[in-house]
C-alpha atoms as a PDB file:
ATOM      1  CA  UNK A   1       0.163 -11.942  11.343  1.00  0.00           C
ATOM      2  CA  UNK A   2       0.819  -8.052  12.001  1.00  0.00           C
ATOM      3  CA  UNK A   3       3.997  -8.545  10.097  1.00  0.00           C
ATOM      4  CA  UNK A   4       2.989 -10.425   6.958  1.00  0.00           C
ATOM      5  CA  UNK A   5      -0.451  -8.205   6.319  1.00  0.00           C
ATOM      6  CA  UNK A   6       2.005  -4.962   6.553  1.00  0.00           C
ATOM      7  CA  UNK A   7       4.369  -6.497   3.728  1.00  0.00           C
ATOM      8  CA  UNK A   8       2.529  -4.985   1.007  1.00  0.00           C
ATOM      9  CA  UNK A   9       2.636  -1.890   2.602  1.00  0.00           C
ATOM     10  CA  UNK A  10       6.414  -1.384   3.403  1.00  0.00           C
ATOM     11  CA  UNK A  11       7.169  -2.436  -0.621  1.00  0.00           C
ATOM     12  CA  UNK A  12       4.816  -0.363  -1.887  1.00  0.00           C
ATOM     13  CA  UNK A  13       6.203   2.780   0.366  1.00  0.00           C
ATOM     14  CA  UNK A  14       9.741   1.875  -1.091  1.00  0.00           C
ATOM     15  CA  UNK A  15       8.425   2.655  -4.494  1.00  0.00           C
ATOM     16  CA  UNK A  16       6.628   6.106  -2.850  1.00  0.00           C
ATOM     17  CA  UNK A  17       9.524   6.855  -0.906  1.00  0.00           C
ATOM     18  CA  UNK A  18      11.536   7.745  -4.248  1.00  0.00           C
ATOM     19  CA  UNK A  19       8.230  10.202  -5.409  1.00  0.00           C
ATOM     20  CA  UNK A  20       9.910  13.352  -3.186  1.00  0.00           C
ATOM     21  CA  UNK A  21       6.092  13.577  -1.137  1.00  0.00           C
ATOM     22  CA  UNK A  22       6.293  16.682   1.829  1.00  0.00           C
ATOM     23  CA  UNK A  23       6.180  15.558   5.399  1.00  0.00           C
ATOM     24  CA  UNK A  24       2.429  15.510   5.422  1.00  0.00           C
ATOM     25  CA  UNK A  25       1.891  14.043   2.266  1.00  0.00           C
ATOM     26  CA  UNK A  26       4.074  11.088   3.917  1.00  0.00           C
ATOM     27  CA  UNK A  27       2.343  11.217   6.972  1.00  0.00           C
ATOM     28  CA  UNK A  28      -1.103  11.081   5.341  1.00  0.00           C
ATOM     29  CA  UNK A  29       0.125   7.949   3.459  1.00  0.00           C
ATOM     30  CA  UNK A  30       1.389   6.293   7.155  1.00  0.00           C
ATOM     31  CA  UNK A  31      -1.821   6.840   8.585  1.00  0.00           C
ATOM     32  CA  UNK A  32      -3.537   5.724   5.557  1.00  0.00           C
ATOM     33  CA  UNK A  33      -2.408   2.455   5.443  1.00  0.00           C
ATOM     34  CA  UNK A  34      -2.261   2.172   9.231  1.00  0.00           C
ATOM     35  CA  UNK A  35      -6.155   3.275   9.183  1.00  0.00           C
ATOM     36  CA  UNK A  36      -7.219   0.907   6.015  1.00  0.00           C
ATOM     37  CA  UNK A  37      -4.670  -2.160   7.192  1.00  0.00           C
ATOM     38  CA  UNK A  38      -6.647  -1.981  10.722  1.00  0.00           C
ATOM     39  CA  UNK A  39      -9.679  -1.298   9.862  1.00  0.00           C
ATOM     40  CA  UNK A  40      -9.823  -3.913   6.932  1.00  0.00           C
ATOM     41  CA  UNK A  41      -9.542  -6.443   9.129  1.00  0.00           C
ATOM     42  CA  UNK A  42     -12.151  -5.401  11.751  1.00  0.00           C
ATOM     43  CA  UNK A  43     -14.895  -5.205   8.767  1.00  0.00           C
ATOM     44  CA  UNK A  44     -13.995  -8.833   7.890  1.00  0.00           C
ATOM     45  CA  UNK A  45     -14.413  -9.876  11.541  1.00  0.00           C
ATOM     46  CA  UNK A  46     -17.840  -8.019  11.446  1.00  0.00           C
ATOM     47  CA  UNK A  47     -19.161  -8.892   8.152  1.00  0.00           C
ATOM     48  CA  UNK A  48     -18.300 -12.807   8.214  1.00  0.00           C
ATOM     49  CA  UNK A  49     -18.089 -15.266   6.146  1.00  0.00           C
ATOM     50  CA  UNK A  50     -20.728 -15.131   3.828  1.00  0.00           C
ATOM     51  CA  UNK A  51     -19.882 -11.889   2.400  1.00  0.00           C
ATOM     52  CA  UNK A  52     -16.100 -12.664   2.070  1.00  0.00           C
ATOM     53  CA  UNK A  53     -17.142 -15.772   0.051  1.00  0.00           C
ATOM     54  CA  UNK A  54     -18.675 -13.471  -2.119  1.00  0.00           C
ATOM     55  CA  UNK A  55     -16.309 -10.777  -2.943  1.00  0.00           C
ATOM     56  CA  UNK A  56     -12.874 -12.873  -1.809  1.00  0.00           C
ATOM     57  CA  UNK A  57     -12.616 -14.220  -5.133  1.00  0.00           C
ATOM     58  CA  UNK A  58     -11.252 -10.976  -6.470  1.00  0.00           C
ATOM     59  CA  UNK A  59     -10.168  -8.942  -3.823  1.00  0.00           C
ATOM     60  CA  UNK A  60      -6.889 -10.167  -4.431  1.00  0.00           C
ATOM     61  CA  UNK A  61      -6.376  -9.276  -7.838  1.00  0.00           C
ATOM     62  CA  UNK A  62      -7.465  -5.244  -7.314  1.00  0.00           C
ATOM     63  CA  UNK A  63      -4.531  -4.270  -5.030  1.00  0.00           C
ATOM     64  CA  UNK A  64      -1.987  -5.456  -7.853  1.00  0.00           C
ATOM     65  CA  UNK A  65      -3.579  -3.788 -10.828  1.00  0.00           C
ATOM     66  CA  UNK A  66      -4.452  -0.220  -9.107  1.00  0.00           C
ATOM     67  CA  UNK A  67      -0.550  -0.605  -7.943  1.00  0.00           C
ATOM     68  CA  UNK A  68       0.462  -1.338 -11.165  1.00  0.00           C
ATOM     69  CA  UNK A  69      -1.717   1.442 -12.985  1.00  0.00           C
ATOM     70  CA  UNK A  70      -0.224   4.405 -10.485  1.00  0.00           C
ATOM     71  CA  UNK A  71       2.883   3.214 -11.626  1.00  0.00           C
ATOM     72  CA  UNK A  72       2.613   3.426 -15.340  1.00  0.00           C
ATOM     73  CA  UNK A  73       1.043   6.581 -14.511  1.00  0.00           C
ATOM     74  CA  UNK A  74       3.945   7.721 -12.796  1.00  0.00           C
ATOM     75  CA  UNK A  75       6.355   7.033 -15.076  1.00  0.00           C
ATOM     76  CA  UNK A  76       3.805   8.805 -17.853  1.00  0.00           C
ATOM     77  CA  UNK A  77       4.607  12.107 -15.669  1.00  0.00           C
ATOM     78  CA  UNK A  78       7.946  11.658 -15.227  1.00  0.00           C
ATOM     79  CA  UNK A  79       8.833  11.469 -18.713  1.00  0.00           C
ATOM     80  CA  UNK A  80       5.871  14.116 -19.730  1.00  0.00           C
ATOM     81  CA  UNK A  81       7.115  16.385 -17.126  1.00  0.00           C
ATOM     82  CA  UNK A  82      10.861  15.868 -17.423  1.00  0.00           C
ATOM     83  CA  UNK A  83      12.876  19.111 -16.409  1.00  0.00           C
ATOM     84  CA  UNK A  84      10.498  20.696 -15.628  1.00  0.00           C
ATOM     85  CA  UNK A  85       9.033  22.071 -11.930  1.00  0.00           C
ATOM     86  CA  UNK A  86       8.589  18.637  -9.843  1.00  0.00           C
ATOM     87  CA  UNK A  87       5.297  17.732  -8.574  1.00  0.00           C
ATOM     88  CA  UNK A  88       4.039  16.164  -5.783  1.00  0.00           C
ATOM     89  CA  UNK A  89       1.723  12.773  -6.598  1.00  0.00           C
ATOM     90  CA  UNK A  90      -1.633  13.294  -6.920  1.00  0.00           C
ATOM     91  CA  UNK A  91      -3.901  13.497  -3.183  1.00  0.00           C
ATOM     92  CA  UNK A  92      -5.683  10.063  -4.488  1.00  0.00           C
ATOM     93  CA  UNK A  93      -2.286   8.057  -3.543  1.00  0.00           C
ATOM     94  CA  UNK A  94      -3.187   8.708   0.321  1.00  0.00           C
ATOM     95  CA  UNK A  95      -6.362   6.932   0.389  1.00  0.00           C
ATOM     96  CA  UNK A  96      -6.399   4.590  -3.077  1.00  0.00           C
ATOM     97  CA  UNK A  97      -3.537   2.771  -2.627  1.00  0.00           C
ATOM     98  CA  UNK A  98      -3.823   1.753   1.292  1.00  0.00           C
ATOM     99  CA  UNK A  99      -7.425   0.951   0.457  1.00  0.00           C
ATOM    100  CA  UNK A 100      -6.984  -1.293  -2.789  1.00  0.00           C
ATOM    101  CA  UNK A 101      -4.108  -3.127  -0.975  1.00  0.00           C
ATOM    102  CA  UNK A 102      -5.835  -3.954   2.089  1.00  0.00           C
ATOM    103  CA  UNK A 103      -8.532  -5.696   0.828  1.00  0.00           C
ATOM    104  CA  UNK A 104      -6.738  -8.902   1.347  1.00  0.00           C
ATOM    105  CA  UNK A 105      -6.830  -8.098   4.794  1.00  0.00           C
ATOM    106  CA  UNK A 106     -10.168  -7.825   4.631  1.00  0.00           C
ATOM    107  CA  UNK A 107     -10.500 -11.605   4.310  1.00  0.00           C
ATOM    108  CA  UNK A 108      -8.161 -12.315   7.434  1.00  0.00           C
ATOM    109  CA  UNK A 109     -10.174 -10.384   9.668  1.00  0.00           C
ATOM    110  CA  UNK A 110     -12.836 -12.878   8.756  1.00  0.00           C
ATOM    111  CA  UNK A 111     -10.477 -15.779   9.293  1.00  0.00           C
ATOM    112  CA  UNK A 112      -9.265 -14.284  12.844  1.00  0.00           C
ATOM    113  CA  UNK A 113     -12.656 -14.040  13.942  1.00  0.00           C
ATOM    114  CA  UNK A 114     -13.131 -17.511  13.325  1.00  0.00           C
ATOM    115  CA  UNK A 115      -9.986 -18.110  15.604  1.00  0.00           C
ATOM    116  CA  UNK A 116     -11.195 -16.291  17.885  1.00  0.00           C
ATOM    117  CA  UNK A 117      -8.260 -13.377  18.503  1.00  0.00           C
ATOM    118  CA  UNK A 118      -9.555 -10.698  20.298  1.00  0.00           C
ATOM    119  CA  UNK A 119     -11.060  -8.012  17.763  1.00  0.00           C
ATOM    120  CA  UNK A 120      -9.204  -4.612  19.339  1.00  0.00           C
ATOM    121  CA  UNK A 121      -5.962  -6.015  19.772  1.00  0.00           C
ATOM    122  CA  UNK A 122      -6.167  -7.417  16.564  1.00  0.00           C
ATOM    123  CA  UNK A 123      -7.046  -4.146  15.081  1.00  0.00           C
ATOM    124  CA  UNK A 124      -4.457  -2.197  16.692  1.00  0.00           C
ATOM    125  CA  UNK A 125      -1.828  -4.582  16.058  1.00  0.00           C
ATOM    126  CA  UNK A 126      -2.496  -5.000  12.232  1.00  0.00           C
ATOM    127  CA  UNK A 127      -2.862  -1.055  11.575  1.00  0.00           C
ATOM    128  CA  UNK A 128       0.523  -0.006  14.173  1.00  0.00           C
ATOM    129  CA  UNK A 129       2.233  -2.321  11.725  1.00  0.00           C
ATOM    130  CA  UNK A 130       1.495  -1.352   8.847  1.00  0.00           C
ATOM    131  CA  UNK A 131       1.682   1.994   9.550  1.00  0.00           C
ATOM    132  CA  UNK A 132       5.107   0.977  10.955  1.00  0.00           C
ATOM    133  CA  UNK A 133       6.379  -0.539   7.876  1.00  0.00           C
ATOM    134  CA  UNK A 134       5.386   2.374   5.810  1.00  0.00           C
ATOM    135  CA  UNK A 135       6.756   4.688   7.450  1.00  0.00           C
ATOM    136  CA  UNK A 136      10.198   2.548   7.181  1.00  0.00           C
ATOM    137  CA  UNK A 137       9.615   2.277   3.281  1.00  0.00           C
ATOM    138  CA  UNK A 138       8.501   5.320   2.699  1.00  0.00           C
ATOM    139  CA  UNK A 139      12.230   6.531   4.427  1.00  0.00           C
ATOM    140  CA  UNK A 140      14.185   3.467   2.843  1.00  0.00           C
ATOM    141  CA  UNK A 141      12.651   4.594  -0.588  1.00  0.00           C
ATOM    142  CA  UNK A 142      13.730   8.227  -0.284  1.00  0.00           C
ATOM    143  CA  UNK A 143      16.924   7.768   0.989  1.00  0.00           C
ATOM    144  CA  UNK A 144      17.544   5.738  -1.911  1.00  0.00           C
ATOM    145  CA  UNK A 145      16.028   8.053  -4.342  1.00  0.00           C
ATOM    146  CA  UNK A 146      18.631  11.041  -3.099  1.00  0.00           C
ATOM    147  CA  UNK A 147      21.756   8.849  -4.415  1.00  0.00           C
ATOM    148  CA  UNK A 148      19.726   8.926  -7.864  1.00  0.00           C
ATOM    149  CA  UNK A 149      19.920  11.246 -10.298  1.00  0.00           C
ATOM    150  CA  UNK A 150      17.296  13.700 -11.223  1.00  0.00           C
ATOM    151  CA  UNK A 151      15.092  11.020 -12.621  1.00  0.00           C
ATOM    152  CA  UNK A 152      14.290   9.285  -9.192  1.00  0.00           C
ATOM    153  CA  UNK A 153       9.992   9.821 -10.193  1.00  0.00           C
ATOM    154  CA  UNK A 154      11.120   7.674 -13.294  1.00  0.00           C
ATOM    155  CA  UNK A 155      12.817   4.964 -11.120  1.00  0.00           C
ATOM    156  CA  UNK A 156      10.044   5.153  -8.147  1.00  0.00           C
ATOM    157  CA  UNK A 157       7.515   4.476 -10.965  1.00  0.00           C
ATOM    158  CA  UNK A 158       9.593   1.733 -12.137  1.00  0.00           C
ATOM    159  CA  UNK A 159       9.622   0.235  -8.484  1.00  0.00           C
ATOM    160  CA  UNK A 160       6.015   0.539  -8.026  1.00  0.00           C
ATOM    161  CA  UNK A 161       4.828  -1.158 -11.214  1.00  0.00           C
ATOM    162  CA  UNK A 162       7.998  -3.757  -9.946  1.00  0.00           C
ATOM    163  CA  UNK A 163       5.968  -4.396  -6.841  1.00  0.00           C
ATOM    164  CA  UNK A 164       2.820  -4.600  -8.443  1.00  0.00           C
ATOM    165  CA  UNK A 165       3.835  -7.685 -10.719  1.00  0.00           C
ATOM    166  CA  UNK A 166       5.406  -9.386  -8.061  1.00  0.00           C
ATOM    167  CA  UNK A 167       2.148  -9.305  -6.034  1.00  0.00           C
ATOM    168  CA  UNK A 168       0.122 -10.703  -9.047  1.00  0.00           C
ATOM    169  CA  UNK A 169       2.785 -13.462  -9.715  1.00  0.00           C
ATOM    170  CA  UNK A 170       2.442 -14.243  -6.043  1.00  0.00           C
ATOM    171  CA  UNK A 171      -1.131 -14.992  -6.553  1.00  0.00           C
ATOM    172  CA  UNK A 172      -0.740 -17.222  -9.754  1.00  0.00           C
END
């Protein structure tokens, strides 16, 4: 289950991978979706059923459409901004992504409480995942974005909003 909550979170660090972040920027964004892919989880096991009835209906439409708006908006910059000084993606990535995308995990935690898995191991096995598969697509997107020419914020961009209508046709 580790695996298939931390999907969204390796393709959607491809897409980042190509946006030239520093080290910490990257590392913020690891531990980001580690912290909001674990944690997610844990609140559904806590908060039960009732209140994932209530907001489960559209939980899994948000993740999508805030992927999909960051990566119109990157492309915006990239061809606002083109030649000149690159930079980095605005601070609201780290936290606003992770967060929108894990809401789906949200309503597994509720399910895995009602399976009974053990709530720590469950926690730390979800978020070392995910955190774990970003870091891989966050370093599979960059590498591919150095055999790119100058316009790799254009093609990132491109990738993200990619991602982000391949999760929404997953849901139809």
């Amino acid at each position: 289950m580790g695996i298939a909550l931390s999907l969204d979170s390796f393709r959607v660090s491809l897409g980042l991978g190509a946006l030239k972040m520093r080290p910490l920027r990257q590392a913020q964004v690891v531990l980001a979706f580690g912290l909001c892919d674990g944690l997610a989880p844990l609140l559904g096991i806590l908060m039960g059923q009732t209140l994932v009835r209530f907001v489960g209906e559209w939980t899994e439409y948000l993740g999508p459409v805030v992927l999909g708006l960051y990566g119109v908006y990157v492309i915006y910059v990239a061809r606002r901004y083109e030649g000149k000084k690159e930079t980095e993606p605005g601070g609201w990535i780290v936290l606003g992504i992770p967060l929108s995308l894990s809401l789906d995990n949200l309503i597994a935690g509720a399910s895995l409480g009602m399976l009974g898995f053990p709530l720590l191991l469950s926690v730390v096995v979800i978020g070392g995942m995910s955190s774990l598969m970003s870091l891989v697509g966050l370093r599979m997107g960059s590498l591919v974005a150095g055999f790119l020419p100058a316009r790799a914020e254009l093609f990132g961009g491109m990738v993200l909003v990619g991602i982000a209508v391949m999760l929404a046709l997953e849901i139809f």
